[in-house]
Structures are given as structure tokens and as C-alpha cells.
C-alpha atoms as a PDB file:
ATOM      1  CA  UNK A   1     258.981   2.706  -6.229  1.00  0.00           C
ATOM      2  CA  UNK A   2     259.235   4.493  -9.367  1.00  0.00           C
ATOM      3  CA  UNK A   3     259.879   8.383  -9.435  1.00  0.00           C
ATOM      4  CA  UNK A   4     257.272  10.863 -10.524  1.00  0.00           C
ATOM      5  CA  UNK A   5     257.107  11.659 -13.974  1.00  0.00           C
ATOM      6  CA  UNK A   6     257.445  15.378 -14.182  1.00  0.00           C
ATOM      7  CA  UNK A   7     255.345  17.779 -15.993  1.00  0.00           C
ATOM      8  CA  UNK A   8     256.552  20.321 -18.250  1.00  0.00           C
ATOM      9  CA  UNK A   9     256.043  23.682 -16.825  1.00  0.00           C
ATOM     10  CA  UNK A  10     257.055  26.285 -19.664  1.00  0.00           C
ATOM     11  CA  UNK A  11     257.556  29.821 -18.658  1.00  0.00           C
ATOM     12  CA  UNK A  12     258.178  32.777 -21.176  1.00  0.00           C
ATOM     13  CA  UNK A  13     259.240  35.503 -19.782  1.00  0.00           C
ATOM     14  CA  UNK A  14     259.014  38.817 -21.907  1.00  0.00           C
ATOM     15  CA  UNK A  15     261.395  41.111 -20.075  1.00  0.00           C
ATOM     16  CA  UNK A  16     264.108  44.483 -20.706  1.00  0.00           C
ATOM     17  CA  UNK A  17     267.172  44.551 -18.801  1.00  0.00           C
ATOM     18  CA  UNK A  18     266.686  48.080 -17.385  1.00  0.00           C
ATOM     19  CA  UNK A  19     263.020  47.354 -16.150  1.00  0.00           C
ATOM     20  CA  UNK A  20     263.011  46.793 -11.737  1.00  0.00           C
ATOM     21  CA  UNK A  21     259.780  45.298 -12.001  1.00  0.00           C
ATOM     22  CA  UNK A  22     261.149  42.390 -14.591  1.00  0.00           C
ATOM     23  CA  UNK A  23     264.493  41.969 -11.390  1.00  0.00           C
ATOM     24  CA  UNK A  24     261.600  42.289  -8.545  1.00  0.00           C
ATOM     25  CA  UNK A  25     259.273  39.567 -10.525  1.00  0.00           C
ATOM     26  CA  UNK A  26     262.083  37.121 -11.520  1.00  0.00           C
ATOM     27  CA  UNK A  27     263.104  37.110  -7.745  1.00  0.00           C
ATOM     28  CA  UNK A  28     260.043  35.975  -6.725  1.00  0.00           C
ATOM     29  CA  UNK A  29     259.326  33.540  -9.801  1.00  0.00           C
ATOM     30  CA  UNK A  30     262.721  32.267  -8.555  1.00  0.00           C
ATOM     31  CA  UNK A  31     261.759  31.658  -4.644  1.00  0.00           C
ATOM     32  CA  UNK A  32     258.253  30.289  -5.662  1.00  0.00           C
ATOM     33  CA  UNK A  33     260.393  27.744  -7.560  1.00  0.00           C
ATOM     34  CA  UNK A  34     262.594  26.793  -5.080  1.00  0.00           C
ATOM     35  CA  UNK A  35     259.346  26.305  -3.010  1.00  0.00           C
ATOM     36  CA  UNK A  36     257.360  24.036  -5.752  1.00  0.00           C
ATOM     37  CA  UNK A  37     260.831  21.831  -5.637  1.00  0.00           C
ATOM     38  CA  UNK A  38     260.670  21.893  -1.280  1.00  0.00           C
ATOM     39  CA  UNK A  39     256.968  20.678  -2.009  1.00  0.00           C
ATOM     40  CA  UNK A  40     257.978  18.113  -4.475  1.00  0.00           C
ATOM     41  CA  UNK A  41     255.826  19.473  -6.793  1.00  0.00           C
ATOM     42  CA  UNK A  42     256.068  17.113  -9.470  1.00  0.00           C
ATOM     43  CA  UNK A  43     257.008  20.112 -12.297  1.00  0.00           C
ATOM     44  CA  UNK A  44     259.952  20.797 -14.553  1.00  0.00           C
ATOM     45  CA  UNK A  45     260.310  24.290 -14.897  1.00  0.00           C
ATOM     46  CA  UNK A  46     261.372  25.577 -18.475  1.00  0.00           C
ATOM     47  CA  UNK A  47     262.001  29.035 -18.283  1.00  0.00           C
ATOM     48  CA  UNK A  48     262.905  31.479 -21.133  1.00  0.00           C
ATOM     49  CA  UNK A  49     263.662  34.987 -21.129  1.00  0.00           C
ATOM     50  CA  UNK A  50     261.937  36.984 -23.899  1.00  0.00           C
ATOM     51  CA  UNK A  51     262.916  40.661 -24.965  1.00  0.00           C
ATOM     52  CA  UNK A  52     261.379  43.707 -24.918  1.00  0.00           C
ATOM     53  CA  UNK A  53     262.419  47.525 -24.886  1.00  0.00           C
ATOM     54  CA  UNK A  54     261.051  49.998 -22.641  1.00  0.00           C
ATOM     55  CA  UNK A  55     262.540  52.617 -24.540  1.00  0.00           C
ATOM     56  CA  UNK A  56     263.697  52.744 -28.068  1.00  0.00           C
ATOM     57  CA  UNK A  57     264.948  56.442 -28.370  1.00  0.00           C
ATOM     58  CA  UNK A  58     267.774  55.606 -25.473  1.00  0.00           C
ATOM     59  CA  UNK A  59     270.957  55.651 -27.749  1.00  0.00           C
ATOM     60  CA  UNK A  60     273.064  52.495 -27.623  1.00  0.00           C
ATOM     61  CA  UNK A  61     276.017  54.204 -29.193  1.00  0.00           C
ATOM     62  CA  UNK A  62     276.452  56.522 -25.840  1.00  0.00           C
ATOM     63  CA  UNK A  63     275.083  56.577 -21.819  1.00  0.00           C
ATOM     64  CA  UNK A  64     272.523  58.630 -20.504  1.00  0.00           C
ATOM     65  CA  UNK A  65     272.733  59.732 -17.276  1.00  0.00           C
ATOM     66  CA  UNK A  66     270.507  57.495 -15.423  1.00  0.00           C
ATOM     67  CA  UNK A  67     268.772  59.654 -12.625  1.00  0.00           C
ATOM     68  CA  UNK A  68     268.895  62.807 -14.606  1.00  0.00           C
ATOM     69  CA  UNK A  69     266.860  60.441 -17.828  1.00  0.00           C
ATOM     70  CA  UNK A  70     264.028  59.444 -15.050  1.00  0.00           C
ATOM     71  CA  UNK A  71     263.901  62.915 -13.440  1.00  0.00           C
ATOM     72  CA  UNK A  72     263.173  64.369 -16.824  1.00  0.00           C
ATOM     73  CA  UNK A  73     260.847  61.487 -17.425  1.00  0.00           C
ATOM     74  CA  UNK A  74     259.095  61.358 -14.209  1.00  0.00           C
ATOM     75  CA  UNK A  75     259.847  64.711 -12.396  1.00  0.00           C
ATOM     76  CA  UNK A  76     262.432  64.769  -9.883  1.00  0.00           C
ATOM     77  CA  UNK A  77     259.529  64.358  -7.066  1.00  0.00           C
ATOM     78  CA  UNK A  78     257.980  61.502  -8.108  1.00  0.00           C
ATOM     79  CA  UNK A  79     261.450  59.815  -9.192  1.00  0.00           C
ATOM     80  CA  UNK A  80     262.593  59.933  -5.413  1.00  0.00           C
ATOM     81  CA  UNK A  81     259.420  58.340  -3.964  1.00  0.00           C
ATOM     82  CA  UNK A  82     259.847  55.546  -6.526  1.00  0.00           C
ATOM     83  CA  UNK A  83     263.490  55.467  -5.768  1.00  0.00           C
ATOM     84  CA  UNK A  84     262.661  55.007  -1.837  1.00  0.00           C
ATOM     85  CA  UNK A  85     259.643  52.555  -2.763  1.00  0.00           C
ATOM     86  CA  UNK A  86     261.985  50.734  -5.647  1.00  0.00           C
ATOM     87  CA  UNK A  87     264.313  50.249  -3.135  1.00  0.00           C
ATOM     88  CA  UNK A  88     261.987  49.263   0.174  1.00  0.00           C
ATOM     89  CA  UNK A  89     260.643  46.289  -2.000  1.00  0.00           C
ATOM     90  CA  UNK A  90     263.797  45.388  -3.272  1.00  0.00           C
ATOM     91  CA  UNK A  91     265.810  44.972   0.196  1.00  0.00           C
ATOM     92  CA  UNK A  92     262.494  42.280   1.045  1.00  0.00           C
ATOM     93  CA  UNK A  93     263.604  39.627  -1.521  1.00  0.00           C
ATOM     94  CA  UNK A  94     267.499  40.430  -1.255  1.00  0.00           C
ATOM     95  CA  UNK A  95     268.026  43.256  -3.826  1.00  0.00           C
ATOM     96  CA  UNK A  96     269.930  46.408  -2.895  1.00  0.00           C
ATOM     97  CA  UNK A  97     268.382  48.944  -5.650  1.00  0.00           C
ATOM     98  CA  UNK A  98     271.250  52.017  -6.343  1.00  0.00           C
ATOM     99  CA  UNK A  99     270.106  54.444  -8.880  1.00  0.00           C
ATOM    100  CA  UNK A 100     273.139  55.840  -9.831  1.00  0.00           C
ATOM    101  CA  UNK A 101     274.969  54.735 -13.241  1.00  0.00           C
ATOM    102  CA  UNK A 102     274.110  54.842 -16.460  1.00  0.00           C
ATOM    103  CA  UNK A 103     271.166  53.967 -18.725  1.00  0.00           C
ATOM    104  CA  UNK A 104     270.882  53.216 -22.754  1.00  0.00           C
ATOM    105  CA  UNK A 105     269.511  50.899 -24.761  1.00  0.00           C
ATOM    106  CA  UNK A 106     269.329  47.372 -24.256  1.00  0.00           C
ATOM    107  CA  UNK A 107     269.428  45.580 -27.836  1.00  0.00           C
ATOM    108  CA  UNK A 108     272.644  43.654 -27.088  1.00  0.00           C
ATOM    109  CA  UNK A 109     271.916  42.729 -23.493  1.00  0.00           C
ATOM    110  CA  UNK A 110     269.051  40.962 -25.394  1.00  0.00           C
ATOM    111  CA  UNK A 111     270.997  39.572 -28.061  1.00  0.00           C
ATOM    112  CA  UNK A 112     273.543  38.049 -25.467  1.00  0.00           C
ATOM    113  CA  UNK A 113     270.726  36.748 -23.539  1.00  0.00           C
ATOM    114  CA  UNK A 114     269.207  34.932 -26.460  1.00  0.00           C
ATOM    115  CA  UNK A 115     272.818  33.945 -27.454  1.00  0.00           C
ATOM    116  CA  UNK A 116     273.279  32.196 -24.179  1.00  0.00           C
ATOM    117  CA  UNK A 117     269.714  30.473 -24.248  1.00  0.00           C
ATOM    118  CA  UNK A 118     270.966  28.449 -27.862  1.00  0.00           C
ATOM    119  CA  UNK A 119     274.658  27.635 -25.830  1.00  0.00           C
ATOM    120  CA  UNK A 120     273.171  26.355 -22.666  1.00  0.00           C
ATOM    121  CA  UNK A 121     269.487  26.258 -22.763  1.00  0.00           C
ATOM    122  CA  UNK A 122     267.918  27.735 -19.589  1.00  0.00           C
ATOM    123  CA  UNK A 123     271.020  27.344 -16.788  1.00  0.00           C
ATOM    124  CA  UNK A 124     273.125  29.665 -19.285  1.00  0.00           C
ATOM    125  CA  UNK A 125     270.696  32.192 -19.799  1.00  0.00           C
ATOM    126  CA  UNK A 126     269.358  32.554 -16.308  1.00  0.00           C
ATOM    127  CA  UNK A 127     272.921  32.842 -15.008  1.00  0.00           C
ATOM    128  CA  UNK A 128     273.276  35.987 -17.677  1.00  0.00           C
ATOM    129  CA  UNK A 129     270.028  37.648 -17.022  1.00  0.00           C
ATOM    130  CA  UNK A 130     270.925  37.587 -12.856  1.00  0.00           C
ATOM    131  CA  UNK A 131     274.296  38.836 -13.923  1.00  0.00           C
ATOM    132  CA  UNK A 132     272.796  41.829 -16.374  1.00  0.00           C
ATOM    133  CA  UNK A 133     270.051  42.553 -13.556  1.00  0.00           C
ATOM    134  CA  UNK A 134     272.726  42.478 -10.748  1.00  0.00           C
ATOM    135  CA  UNK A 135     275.305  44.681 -12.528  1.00  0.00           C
ATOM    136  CA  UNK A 136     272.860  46.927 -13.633  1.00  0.00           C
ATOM    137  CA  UNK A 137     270.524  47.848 -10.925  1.00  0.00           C
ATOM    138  CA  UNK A 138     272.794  46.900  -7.713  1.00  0.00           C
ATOM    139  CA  UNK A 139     276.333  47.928  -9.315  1.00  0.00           C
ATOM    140  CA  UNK A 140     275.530  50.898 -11.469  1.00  0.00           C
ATOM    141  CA  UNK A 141     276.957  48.618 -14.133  1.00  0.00           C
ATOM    142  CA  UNK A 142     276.319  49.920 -18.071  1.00  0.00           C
ATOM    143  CA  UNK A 143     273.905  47.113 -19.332  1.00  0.00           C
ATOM    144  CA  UNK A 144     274.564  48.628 -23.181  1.00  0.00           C
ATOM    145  CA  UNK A 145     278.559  48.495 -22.241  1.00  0.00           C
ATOM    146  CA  UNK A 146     279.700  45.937 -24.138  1.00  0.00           C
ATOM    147  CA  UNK A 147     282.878  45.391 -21.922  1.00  0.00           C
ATOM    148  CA  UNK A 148     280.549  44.268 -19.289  1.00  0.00           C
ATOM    149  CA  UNK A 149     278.126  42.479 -21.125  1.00  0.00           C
ATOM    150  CA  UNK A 150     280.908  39.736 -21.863  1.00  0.00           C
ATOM    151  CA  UNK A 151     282.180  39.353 -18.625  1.00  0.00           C
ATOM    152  CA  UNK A 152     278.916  38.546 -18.178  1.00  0.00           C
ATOM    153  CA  UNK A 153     278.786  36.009 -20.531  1.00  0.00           C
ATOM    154  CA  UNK A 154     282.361  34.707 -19.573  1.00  0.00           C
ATOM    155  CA  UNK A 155     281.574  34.801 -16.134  1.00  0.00           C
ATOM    156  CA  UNK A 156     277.967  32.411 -17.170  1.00  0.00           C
ATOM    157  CA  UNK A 157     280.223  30.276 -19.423  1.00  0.00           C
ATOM    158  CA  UNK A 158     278.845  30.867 -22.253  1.00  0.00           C
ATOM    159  CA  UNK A 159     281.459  32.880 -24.244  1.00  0.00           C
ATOM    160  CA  UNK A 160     285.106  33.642 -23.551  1.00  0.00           C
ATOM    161  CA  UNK A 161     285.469  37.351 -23.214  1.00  0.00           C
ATOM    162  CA  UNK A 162     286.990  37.871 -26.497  1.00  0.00           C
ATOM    163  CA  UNK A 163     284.459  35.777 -28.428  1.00  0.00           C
ATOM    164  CA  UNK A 164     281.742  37.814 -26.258  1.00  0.00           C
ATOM    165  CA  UNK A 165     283.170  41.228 -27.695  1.00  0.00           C
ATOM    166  CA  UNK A 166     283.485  40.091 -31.606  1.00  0.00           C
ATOM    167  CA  UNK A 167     279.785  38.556 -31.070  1.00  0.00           C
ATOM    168  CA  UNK A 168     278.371  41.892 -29.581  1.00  0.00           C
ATOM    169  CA  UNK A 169     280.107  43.844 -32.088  1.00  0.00           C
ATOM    170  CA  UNK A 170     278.105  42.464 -35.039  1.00  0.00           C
ATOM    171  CA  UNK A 171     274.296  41.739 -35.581  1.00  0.00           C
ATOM    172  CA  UNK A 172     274.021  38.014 -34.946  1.00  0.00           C
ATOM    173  CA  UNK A 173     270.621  37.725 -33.275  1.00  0.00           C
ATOM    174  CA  UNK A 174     269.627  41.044 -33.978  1.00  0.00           C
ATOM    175  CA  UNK A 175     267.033  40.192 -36.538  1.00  0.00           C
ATOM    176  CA  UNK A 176     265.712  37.607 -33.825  1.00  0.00           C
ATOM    177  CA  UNK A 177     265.234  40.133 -30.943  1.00  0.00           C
ATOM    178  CA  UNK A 178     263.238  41.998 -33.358  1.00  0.00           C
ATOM    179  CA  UNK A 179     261.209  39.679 -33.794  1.00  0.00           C
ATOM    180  CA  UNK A 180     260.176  38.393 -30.628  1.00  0.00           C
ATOM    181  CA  UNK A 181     259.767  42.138 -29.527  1.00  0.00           C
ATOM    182  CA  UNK A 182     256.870  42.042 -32.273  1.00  0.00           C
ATOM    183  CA  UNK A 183     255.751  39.198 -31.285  1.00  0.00           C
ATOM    184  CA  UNK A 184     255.386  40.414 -28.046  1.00  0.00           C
ATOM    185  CA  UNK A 185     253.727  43.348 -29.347  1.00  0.00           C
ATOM    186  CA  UNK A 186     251.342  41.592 -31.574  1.00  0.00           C
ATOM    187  CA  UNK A 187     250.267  39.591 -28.150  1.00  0.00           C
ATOM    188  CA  UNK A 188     249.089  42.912 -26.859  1.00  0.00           C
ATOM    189  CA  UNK A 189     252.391  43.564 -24.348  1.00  0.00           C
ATOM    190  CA  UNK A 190     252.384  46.846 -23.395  1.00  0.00           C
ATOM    191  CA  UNK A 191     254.499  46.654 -20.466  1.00  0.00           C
ATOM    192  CA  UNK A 192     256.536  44.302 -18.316  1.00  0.00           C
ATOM    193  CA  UNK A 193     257.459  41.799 -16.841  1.00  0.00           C
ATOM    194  CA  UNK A 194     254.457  39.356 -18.850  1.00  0.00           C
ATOM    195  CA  UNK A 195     255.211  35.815 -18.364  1.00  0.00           C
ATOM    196  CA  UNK A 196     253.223  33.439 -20.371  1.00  0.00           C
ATOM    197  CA  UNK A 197     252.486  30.125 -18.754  1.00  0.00           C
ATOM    198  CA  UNK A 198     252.116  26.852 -20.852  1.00  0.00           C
ATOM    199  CA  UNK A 199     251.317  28.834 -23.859  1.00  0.00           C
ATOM    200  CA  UNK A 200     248.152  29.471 -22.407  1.00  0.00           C
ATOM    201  CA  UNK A 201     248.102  31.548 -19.335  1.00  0.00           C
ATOM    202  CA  UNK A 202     249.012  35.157 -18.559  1.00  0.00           C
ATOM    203  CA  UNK A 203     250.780  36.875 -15.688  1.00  0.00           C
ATOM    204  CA  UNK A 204     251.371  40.653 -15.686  1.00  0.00           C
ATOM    205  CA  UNK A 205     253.182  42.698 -13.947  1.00  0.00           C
ATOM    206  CA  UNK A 206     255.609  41.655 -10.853  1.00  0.00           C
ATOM    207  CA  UNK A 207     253.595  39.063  -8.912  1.00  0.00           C
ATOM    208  CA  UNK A 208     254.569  38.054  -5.060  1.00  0.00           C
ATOM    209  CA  UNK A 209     255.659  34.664  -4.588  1.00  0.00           C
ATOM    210  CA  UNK A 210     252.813  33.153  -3.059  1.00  0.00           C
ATOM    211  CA  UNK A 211     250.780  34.036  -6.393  1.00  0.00           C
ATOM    212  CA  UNK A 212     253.154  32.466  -8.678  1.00  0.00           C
ATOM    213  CA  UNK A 213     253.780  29.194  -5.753  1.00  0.00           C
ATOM    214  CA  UNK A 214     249.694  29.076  -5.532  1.00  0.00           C
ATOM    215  CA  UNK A 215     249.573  29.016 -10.192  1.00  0.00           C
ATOM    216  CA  UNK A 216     252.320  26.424  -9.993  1.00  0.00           C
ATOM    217  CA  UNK A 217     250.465  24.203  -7.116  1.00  0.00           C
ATOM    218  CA  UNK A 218     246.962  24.107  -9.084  1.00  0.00           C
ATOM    219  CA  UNK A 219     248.907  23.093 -12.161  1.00  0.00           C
ATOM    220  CA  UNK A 220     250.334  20.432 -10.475  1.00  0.00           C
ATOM    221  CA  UNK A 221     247.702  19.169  -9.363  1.00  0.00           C
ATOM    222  CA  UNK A 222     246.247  18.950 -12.859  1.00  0.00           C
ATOM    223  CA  UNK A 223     243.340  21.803 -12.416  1.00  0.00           C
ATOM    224  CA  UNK A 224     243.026  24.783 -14.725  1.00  0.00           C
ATOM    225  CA  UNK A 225     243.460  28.499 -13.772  1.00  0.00           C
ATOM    226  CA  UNK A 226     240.007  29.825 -13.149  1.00  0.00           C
ATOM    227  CA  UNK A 227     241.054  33.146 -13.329  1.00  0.00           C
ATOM    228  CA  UNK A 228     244.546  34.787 -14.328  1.00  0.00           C
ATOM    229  CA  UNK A 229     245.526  37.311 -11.430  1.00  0.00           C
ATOM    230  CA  UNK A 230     245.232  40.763 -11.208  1.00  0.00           C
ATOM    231  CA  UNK A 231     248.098  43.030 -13.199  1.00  0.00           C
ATOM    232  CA  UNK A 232     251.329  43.633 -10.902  1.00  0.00           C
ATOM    233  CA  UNK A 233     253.248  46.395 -11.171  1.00  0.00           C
ATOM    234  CA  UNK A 234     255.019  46.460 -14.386  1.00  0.00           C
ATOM    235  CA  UNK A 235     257.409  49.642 -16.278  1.00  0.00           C
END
């Protein structure tokens, strides 16, 4: 008996490195995967990470104090209830949240995870962004640190840690992240995570598994979304 042809299943996912909500949605895009796949839905996820910056006035020449940059942002009061919520919602899909660490911008991150995408397609640049999102918002890691960002990408296997540095420490891709951050814009992105299905359908904000593992059932089973759901929780 012949095997199921697959259908293509093309996820963009516009994203920033220093957003909880992109780790928190990606998590659960990632177990409603490994559910389709249980199912044997028959779907060949594409996925593709997008850029996007939160905040372009964080310096990427120096660190910020993270939790002293949100408590001037947010107020130290309403930082520590979404520090105890942040972290609550991460421990039920396996992510320890620590707030400590350091914050700046996130141009190269992006850069290296675009870089990554043209070496190894999606398996290369999924295994960066999990690495960025890990170091960053479990280990306090510098995500604008360019020491870390390629043993990220030697630890992926998609540069050696050398080539990593002399890559980060010029503008290859730079013009490209640009771009797609416009792009983004110009789509009407205001916040994220926004993951564009099939070129077609929307998703804002971080969804729970079931919503994305109920999207990818219906398009297996050749219906259109009705209806797009409800905006998640998104920075």
C-alpha cells in the first residue's frame, strides 16, 4: 500500500528573541506538532522563523539591565505579577522563566537565525531559535552577546565558532532582516508572536496547543478555517 502523500503545511513565524510570548507559543506550536505526527496527520510542516523587534531604542553596542529596563517600563508592581504569571505558564510546557540577565537589541540574533535557515533549511534554524530562547530566558544568557550567539550556531551546526564571530561582526543579512521586519509591518504586525499559515491564515498571539492541533487537523482534512482564533497574548 502506497504511503500518504503529504501536504505542505507552511508556517511563518514573525518572532523577536527577547519576546516570552514568541518561547511560550513556539512550545506549544512544537507539541501540537508532535501530536499531528502521533495522529498521522498526513502534513509536512515547513516552519520559518521571521524577525521582528520589540524594541528598537535597546542599544546593541552595550546591556541593559534586564529587570531594572521592564521595571522602568512597566512599574516595578506590575513587572513582578508578570514575572510570577510569566513564569506559572512557563513551568506548564517545560520552561523555567529567570528574569535576571541582560537585555539589548536583537538585530544579530535575527541575522544568525536567518543565516542558519539558508545553511540548513528549517532543522538548522529551529535548533538556533530553541538555543537563543533557552539561553536567553532560562540562562540569563545575553541574546545581543555575540560570544554566545555563535556557540549557538556551533552548537546547531551551522557555523564553527570562529566563522560565527567574523559573520556577526559584519552586516551580512542585515539588509534582509530589515526587510522582513517591514514586511511584517506593512502586514499590519503590531505585536508578537503572528504566525501566518499557508500564506493565508492568521494566528496572533501565543495560542495553546489544542488551538494550533485543532487548525492543523481541519487542514488536513482538506476544510477551510471558518474563523481565525481569537488574539493570544502577544509583547
Amino acid at each position: 500500500m502506497a504511503a500518504m502523500a503529504l501536504r505542505p503545511l507552511t508556517l511563518n513565524i514573525i518572532s523577536d528573541s527577547i519576546c516570552p510570548f514568541c518561547y511560550l507559543g513556539y512550545k506549544q506550536i512544537s507539541l501540537a506538532i508532535q501530536q499531528a505526527q502521533k495522529e498521522n496527520l498526513p502534513l509536512e510542516f515547513q516552519l520559518r522563523f521571521k524577525p521582528f523587534l520589540l524594541d528598537p531604542s535597546l542599544p546593541s553596542d552595550k546591556p541593559l539591565n534586564k529587570r531594572e529596563r521592564y521595571n522602568s517600563k512597566f512599574g516595578a508592581a506590575r513587572m513582578e505579577a508578570m514575572e510570577r504569571q510569566m513564569i506559572a505558564r512557563g513551568k506548564e510546557v517545560g520552561i523555567q522563566f529567570s528574569y535576571g540577565g541582560s537585555i539589548r537589541q536583537t538585530t544579530d540574533s535575527h541575522r544568525l537565525i536567518e543565516k542558519a535557515y539558508q545553511v540548513g533549511g528549517q532543522a538548522k534554524q529551529r535548533a538556533v531559535v530553541e538555543a537563543l530562547f533557552a539561553g536567553y530566558f532560562e540562562h540569563e544568557k545575553d541574546v545581543g552577546d555575540h560570544a554566545f550567539l555563535a556557540e549557538c550556531a556551533a552548537d546547531a551546526g551551522v557555523l564553527a565558532k570562529e566563522d560565527a564571530l567574523a559573520f556577526l561582526a559584519g552586516n551580512e543579512l542585515k539588509d534582509n532582516v530589515a526587510k522582513n521586519i517591514r514586511e511584517a509591518q506593512q502586514l499590519g504586525v503590531e505585536g508578537v508572536p503572528f504566525v501566518i499559515l499557508d500564506n493565508k491564515y492568521a494566528v496572533s498571539g501565543a495560542q495553546g496547543m489544542e488551538t494550533f492541533l485543532q487548525i492543523f487537523r481541519k487542514l488536513a482534512s482538506g476544510k477551510k478555517l471558518a474563523a481565525e482564533p481569537d488574539e493570544g497574548d502577544v509583547c
